[in-house]
Protein backbone atom coordinates (compact mmCIF):
# COMPACT_ATOMS: atom_id res chain seq x y z
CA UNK A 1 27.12 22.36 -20.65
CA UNK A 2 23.72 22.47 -22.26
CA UNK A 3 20.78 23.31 -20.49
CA UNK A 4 18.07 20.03 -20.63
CA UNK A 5 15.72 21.53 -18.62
CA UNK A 6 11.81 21.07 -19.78
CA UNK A 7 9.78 22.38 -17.44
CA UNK A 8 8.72 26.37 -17.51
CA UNK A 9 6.97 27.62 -13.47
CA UNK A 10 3.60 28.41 -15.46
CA UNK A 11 3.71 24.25 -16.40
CA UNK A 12 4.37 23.62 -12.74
CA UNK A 13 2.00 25.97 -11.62
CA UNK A 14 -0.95 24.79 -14.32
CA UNK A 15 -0.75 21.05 -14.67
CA UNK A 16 -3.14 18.52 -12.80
CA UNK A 17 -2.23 15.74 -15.33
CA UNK A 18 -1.24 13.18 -12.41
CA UNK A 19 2.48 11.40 -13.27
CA UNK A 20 6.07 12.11 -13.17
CA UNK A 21 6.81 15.35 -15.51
CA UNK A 22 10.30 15.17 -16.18
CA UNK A 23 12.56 18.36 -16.12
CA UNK A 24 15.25 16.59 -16.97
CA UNK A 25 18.82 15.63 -15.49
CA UNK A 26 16.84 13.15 -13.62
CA UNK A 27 14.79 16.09 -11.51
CA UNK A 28 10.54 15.23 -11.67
CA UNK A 29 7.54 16.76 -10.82
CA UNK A 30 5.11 13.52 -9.28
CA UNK A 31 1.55 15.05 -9.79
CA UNK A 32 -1.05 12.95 -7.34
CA UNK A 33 -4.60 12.36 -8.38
CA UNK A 34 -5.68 14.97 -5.91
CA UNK A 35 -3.15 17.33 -7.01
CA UNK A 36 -0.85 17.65 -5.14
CA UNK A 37 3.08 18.28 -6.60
CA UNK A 38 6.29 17.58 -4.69
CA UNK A 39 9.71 16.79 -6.43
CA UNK A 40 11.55 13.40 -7.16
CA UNK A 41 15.08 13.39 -7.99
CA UNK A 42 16.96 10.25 -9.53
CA UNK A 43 20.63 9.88 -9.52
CA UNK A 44 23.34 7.59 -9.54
CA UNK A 45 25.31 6.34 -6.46
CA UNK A 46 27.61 3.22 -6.14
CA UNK A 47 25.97 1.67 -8.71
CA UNK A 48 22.05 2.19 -7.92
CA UNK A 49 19.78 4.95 -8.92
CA UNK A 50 17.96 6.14 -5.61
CA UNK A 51 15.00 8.16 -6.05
CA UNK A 52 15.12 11.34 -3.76
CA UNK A 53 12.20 13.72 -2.45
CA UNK A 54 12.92 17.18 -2.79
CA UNK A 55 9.76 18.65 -1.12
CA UNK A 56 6.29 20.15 -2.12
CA UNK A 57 6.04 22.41 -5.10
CA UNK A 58 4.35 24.65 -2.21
CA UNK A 59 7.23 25.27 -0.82
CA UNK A 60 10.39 24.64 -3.35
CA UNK A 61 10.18 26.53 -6.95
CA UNK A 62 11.33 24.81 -10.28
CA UNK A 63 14.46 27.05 -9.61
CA UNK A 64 14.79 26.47 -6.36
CA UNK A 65 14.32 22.36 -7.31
CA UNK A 66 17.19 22.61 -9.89
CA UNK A 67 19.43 24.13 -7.73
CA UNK A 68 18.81 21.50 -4.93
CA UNK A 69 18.89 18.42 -7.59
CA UNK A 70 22.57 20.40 -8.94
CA UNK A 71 23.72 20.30 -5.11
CA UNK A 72 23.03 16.92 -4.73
CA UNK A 73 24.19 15.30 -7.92
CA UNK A 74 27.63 17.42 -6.28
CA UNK A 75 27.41 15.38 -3.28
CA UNK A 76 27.15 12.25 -5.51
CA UNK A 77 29.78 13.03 -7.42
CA UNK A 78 32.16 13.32 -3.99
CA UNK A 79 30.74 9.61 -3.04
CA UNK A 80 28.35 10.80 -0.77
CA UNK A 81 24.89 8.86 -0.82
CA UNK A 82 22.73 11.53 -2.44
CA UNK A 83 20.28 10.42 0.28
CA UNK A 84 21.59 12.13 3.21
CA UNK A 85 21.85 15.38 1.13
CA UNK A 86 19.95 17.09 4.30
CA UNK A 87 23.04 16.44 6.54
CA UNK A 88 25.12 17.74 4.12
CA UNK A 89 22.93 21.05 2.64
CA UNK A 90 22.67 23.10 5.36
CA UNK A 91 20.39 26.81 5.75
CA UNK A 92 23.88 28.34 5.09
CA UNK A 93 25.31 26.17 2.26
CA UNK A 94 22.44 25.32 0.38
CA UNK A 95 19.86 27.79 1.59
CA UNK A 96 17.67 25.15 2.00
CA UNK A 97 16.03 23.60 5.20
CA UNK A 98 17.64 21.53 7.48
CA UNK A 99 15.19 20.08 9.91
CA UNK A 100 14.46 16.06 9.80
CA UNK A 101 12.17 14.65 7.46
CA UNK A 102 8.71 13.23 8.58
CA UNK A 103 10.22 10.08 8.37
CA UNK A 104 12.82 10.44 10.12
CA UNK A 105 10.52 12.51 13.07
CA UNK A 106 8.30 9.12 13.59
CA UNK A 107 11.27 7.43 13.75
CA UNK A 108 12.52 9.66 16.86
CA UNK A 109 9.24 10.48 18.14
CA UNK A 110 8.20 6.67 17.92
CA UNK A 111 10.74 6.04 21.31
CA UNK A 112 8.10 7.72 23.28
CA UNK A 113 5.23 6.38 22.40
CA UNK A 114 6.83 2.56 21.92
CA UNK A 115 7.41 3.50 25.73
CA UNK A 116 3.39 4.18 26.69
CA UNK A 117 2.09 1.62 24.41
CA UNK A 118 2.83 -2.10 25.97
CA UNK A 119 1.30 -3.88 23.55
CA UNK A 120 3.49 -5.11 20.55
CA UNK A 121 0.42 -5.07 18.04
CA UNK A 122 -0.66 -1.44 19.05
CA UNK A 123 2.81 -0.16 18.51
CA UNK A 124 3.30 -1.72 15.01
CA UNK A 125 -0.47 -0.33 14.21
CA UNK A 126 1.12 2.81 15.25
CA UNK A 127 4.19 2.68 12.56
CA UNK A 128 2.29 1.01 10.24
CA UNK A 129 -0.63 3.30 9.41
CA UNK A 130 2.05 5.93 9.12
CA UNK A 131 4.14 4.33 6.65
CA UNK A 132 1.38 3.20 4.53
CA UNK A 133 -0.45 6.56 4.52
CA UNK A 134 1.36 9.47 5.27
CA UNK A 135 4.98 8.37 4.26
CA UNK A 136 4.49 7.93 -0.12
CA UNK A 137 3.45 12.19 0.55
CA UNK A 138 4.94 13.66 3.03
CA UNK A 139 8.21 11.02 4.62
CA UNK A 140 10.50 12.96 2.62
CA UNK A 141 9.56 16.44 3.41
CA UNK A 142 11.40 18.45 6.24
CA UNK A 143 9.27 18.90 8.67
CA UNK A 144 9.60 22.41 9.44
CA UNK A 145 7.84 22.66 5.70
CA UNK A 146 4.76 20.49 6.25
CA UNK A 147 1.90 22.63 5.91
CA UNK A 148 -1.88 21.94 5.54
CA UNK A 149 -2.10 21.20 2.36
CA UNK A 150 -0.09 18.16 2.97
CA UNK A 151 -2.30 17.14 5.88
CA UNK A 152 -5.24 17.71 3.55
CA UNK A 153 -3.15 15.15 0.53
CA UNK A 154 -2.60 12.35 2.82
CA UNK A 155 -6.45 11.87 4.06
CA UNK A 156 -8.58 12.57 1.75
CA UNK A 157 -8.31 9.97 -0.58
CA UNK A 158 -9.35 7.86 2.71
CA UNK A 159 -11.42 10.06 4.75
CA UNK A 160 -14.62 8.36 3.60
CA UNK A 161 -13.85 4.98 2.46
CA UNK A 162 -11.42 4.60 5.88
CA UNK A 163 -13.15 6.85 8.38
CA UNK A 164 -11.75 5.24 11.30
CA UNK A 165 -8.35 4.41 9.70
CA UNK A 166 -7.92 7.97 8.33
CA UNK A 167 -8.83 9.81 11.85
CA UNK A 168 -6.63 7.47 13.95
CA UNK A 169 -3.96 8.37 10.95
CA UNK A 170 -4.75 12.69 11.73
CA UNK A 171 -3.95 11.96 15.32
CA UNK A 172 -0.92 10.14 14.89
CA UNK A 173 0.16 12.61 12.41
CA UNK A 174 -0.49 15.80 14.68
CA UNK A 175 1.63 13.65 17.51
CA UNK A 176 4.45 13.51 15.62
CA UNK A 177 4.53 17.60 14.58
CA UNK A 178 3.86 18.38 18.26
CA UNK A 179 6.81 16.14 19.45
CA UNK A 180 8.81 18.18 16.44
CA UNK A 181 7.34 21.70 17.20
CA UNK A 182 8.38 20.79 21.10
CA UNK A 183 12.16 19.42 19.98
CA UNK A 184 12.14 23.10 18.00
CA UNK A 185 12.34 21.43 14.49
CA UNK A 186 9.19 23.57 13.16
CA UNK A 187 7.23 26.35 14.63
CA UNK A 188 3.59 26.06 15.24
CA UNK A 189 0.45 26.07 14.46
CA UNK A 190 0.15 22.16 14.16
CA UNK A 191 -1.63 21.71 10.58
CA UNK A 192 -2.69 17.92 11.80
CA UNK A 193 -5.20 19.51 14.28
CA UNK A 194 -9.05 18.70 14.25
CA UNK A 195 -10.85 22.08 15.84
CA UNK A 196 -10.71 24.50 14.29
CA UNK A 197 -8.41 23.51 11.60
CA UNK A 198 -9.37 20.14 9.51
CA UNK A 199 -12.72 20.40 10.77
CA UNK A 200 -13.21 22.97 8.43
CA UNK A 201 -12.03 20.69 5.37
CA UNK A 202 -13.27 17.50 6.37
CA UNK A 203 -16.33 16.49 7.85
CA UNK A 204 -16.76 15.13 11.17
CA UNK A 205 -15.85 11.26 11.23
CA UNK A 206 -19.05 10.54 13.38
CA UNK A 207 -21.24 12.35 9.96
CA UNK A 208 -19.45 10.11 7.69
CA UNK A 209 -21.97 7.91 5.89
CA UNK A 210 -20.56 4.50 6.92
CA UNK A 211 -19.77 2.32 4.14
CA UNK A 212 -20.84 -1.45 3.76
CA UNK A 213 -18.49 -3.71 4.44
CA UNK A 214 -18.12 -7.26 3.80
CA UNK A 215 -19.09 -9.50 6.44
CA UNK A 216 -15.41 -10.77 7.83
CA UNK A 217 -14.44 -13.80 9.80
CA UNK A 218 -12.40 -12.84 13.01
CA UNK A 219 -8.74 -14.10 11.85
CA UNK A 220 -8.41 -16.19 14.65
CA UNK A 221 -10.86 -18.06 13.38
CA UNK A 222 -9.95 -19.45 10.55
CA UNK A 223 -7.77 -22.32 11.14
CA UNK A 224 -10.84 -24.14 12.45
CA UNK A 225 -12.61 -23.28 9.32
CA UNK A 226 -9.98 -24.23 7.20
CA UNK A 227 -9.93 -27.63 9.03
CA UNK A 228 -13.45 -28.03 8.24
CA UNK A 229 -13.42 -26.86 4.54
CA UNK A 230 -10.41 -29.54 4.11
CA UNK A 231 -12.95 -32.10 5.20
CA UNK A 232 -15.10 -31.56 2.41
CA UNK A 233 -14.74 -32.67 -1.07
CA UNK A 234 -16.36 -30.78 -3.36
CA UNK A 235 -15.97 -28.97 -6.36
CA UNK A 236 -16.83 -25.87 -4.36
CA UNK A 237 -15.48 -26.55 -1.55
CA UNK A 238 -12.04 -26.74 -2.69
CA UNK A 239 -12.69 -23.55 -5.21
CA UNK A 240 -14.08 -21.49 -1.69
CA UNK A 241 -10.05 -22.98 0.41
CA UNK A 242 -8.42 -21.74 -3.28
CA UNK A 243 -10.31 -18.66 -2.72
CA UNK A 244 -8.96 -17.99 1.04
CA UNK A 245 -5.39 -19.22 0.24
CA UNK A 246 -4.65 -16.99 -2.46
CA UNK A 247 -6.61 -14.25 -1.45
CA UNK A 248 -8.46 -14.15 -4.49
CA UNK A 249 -11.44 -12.11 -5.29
CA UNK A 250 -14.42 -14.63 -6.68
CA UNK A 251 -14.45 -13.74 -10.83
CA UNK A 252 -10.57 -14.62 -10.54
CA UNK A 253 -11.49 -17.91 -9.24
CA UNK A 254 -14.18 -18.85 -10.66
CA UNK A 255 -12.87 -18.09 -14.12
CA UNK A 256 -9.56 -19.92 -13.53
CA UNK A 257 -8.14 -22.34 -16.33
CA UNK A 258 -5.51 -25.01 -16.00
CA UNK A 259 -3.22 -23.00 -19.01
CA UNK A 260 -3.14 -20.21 -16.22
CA UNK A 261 -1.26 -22.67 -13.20
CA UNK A 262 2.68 -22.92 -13.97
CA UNK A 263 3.49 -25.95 -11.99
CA UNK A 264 7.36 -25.52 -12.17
CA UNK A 265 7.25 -21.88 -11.35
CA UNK A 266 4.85 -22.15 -8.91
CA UNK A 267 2.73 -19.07 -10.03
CA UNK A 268 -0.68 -18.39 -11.70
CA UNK A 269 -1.02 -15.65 -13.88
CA UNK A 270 -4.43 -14.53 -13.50
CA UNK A 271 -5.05 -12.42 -17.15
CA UNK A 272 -5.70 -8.61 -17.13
CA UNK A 273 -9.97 -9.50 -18.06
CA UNK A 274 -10.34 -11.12 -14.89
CA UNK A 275 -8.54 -8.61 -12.79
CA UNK A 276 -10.59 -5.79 -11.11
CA UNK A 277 -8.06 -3.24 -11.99
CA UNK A 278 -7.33 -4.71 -15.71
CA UNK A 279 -3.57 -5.81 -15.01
CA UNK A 280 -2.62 -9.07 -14.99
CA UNK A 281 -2.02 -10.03 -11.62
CA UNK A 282 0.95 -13.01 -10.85
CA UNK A 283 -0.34 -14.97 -7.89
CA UNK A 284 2.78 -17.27 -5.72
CA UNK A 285 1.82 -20.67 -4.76
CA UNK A 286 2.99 -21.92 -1.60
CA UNK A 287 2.81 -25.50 -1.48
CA UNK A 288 0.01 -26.03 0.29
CA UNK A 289 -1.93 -24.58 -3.04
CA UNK A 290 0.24 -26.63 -4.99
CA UNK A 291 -0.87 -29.72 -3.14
CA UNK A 292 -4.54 -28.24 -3.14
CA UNK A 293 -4.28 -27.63 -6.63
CA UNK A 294 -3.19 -31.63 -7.45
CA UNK A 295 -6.29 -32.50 -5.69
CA UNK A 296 -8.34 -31.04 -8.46
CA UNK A 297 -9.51 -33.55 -10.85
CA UNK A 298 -9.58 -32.30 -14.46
CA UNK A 299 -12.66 -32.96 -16.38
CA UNK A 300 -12.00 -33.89 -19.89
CA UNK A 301 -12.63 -31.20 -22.74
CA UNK A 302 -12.98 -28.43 -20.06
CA UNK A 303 -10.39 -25.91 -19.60
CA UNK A 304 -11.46 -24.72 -16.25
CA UNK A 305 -10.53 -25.40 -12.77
CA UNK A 306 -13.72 -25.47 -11.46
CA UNK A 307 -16.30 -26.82 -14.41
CA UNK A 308 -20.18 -25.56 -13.87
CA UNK A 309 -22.90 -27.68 -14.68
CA UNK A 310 -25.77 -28.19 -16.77
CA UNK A 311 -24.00 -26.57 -20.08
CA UNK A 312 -21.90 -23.62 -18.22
CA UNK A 313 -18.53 -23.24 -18.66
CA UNK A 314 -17.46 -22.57 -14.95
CA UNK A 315 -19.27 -22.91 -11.19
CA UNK A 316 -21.33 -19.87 -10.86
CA UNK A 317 -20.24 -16.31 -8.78
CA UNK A 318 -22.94 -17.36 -6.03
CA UNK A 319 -21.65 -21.32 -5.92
CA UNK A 320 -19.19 -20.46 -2.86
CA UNK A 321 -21.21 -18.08 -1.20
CA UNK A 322 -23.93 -21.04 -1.36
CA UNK A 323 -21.54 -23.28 -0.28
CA UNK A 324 -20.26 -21.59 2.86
CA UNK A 325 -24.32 -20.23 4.16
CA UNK A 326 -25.59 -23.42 3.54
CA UNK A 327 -23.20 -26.25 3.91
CA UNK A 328 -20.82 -24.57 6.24
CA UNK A 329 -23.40 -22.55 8.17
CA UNK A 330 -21.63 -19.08 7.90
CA UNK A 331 -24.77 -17.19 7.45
CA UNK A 332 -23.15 -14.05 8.37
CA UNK A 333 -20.15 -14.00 6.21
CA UNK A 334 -19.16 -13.42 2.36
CA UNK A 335 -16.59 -14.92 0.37
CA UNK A 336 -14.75 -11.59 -0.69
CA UNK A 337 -14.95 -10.64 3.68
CA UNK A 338 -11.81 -13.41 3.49
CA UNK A 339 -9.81 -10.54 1.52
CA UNK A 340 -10.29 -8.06 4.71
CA UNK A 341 -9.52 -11.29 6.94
CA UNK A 342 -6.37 -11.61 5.58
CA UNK A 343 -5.39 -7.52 5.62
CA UNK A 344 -6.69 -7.83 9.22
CA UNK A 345 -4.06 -10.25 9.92
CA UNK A 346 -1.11 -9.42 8.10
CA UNK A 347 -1.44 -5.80 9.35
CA UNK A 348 -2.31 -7.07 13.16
CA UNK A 349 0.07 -10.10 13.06
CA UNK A 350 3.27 -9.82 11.32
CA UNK A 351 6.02 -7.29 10.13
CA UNK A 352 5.50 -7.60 6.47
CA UNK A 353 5.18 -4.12 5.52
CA UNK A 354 1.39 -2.84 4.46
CA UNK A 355 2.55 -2.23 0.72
CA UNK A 356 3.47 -5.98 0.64
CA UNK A 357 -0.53 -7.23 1.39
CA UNK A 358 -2.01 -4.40 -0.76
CA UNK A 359 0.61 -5.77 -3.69
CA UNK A 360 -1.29 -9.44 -3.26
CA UNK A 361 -4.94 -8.45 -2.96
CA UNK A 362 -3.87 -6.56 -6.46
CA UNK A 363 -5.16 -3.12 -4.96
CA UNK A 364 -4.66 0.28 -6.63
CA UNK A 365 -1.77 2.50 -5.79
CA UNK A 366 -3.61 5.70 -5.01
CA UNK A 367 -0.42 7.62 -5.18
CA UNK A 368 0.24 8.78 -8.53
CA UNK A 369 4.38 9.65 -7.55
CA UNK A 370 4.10 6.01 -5.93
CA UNK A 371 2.60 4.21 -8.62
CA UNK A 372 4.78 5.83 -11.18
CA UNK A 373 7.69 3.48 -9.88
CA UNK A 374 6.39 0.74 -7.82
CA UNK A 375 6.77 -1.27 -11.45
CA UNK A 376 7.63 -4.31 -10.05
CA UNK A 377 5.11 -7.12 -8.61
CA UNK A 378 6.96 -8.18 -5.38
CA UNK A 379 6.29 -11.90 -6.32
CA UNK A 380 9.05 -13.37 -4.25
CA UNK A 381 8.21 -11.12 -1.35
CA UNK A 382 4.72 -11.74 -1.70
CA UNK A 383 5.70 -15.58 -1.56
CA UNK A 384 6.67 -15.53 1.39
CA UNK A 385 3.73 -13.33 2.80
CA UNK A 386 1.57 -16.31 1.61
CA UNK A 387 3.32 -19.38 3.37
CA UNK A 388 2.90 -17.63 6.56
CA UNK A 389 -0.92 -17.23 5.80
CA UNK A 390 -1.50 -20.74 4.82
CA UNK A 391 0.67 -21.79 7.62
CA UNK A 392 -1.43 -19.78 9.90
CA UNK A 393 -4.74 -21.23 7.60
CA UNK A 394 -3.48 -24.49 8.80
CA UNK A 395 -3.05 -24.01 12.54
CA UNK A 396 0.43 -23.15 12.56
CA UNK A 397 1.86 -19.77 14.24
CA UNK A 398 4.89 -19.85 12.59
């Protein structure tokens, strides 16, 4: 059989360029914006072509990759699912490591602390943070092969924008390698420790220069200032209850035209020169938009939702933020703090995983590996995410 391999170690060892560099045979090497390698394996299996992690570059070679990826596409071949290739490749068959994956180690190690936490909402904060943060880097590796470099990949790209976030992250982190270190899965040092350790990486979280947030209404709050928005009858005023339904930023609003809104697919396609991240960005309506939508009277010869005034084409970006100081007497609060009232509550009050409300706020995937094949827009998914919010908007709790 011929060999199709591409990559050489010195590529491996050189590149930065962050994507998937393809060996071949379905074996990668996902680059991350901060540089860090690990290796992605796609095969076939009853019909579907799972995407396996392989480990850090750090710790498995180009050879030692191909050899894994030739195991496993073994194992596939036999009918096994190429996933569990860890229960199958043991130190003595495979030479390579057989301890549980990080996933699978907050999984197990999750039973104890779902046992000291009795709050519901703490314990899915718990999981959730995890998965969102530390999983796309290092859920695949064995744990016994986490070192500090990984630590170092998974919170830094948050340290300073999500101080709190990303130190609450380093402890739950270091709890699950002590619980693995104590069940014998990995020897110690912990890399996930503060003193002495990350402290002389990352600053201190109390030196951080705090960012500036956007002044956020409490989301228990905003059914009763939904019902009050809904009582008004503006041109703003039903622009600003667009705004908070579809979890819009302002320039997508603002700039929105009728040829956008598919009425019998239920979707506006907001167009790549609007978006913040210049990709066009499908947004689901739930009916309550649609309805809210309906209620917009088109003016003639305009092609914009929301029409300005005095010769402009559209309402202007301050009209909402107007609206809601001055005719809604939120003095305190900015239209785009609705984006971070929403994330507040989809993290904090339902089990829709944390990719699903980055996906609808149209926010960056960080992760170069992750980006590379997160190619689809979750729009049914994200569908449903938004009923529950508008139901929620509206008073209901589901």
């Amino acid at each position: 059989m011929a060999n199709n391999n591409i990559l050489t170690a010195a590529l491996c060892r050189n590149t930065k360029e962050p994507k998937l560099h393809a060996d071949g045979n379905g074996l990668f090497l996902a680059v991350s914006p901060t540089g860090g390698k690990s290796w992605i394996l796609r095969t076939r299996h009853a019909g579907k072509r799972p995407e396996i992690g392989l480990g850090s570059f750090v710790d498995v070679s180009l050879a030692d990759a191909r050899e894994i990826a030739a195991d496993i596409r073994k194992l596939a071949r036999k009918g096994i699912d190429p996933r569990t290739w860890k229960k199958h490749l043991t130190d003595d068959e495979g030479g390579h490591s057989s301890a549980p994956t990080f996933d699978q180690c907050i999984r197990q190690a999750m039973r104890k602390v779902s046992a000291e936490l009795s709050n519901p909402k703490h314990i899915a904060q718990w999981t959730s943070t995890l998965q969102q943060y530390a999983s796309p880097v290092i859920g695949s590796v064995p744990v016994d092969k986490i070192e500090l470099s990984h630590i170092e990949e998974v919170l830094t790209p948050i340290w300073i924008t999500k101080t709190e976030t990303a130190s609450r992250l380093r402890g739950r982190i270091e709890r699950v390698l002590s619980w693995a270190i104590v069940k014998e899965y990995r020897s110690p040092p912990n890399p996930a420790i503060w003193r002495g350790n990350l402290d002389m990486i990352l600053p201190k979280p109390s030196r951080v220069k705090k960012s500036k947030h956007f002044a956020a209404l409490p989301y228990a709050d905003i059914a009763v200032l939904m019902k009050r928005l809904n009582q008004k009858k503006s041109t703003t005023s039903k622009a600003l209850a667009l705004t908070i339904l579809t979890t819009s930023r302002t320039q997508e609003i603002i700039g929105a035209k009728w040829s956008e809104i598919d009425f019998d697919k239920c979707v506006w396609t907001v167009p790549a020169e609007r978006m913040k991240v210049g990709k066009e960005h499908r947004v689901p309506l739930v009916p309550q938009v649609v309805d809210l939508l309906r209620s917009i009277p088109k003016i003639d010869d305009s092609p914009y939702l929301f029409p300005g005034l005095k010769g402009n084409p559209h309402i202007s970006n301050m009209a909402m933020l107007k609206f809601l100081k001055q005719d809604m007497g939120y003095q305190d609060l900015t239209v785009h703090g609705f984006r971070s009232t929403f994330k507040d509550w989809a993290m904090e009050e339902t089990d829709f995983h944390g990719e699903l409300s980055e996906a609808q706020l149209a926010h960056t995937i960080k992760n170069a590996a992750q980006a590379a094949y997160e190619r689809g827009d979750k729009l049914q998914k994200r569908r449903e995410l938004l009923q529950v919010w508008a139901d929620f908007c509206g008073g209901q709790n589901g």
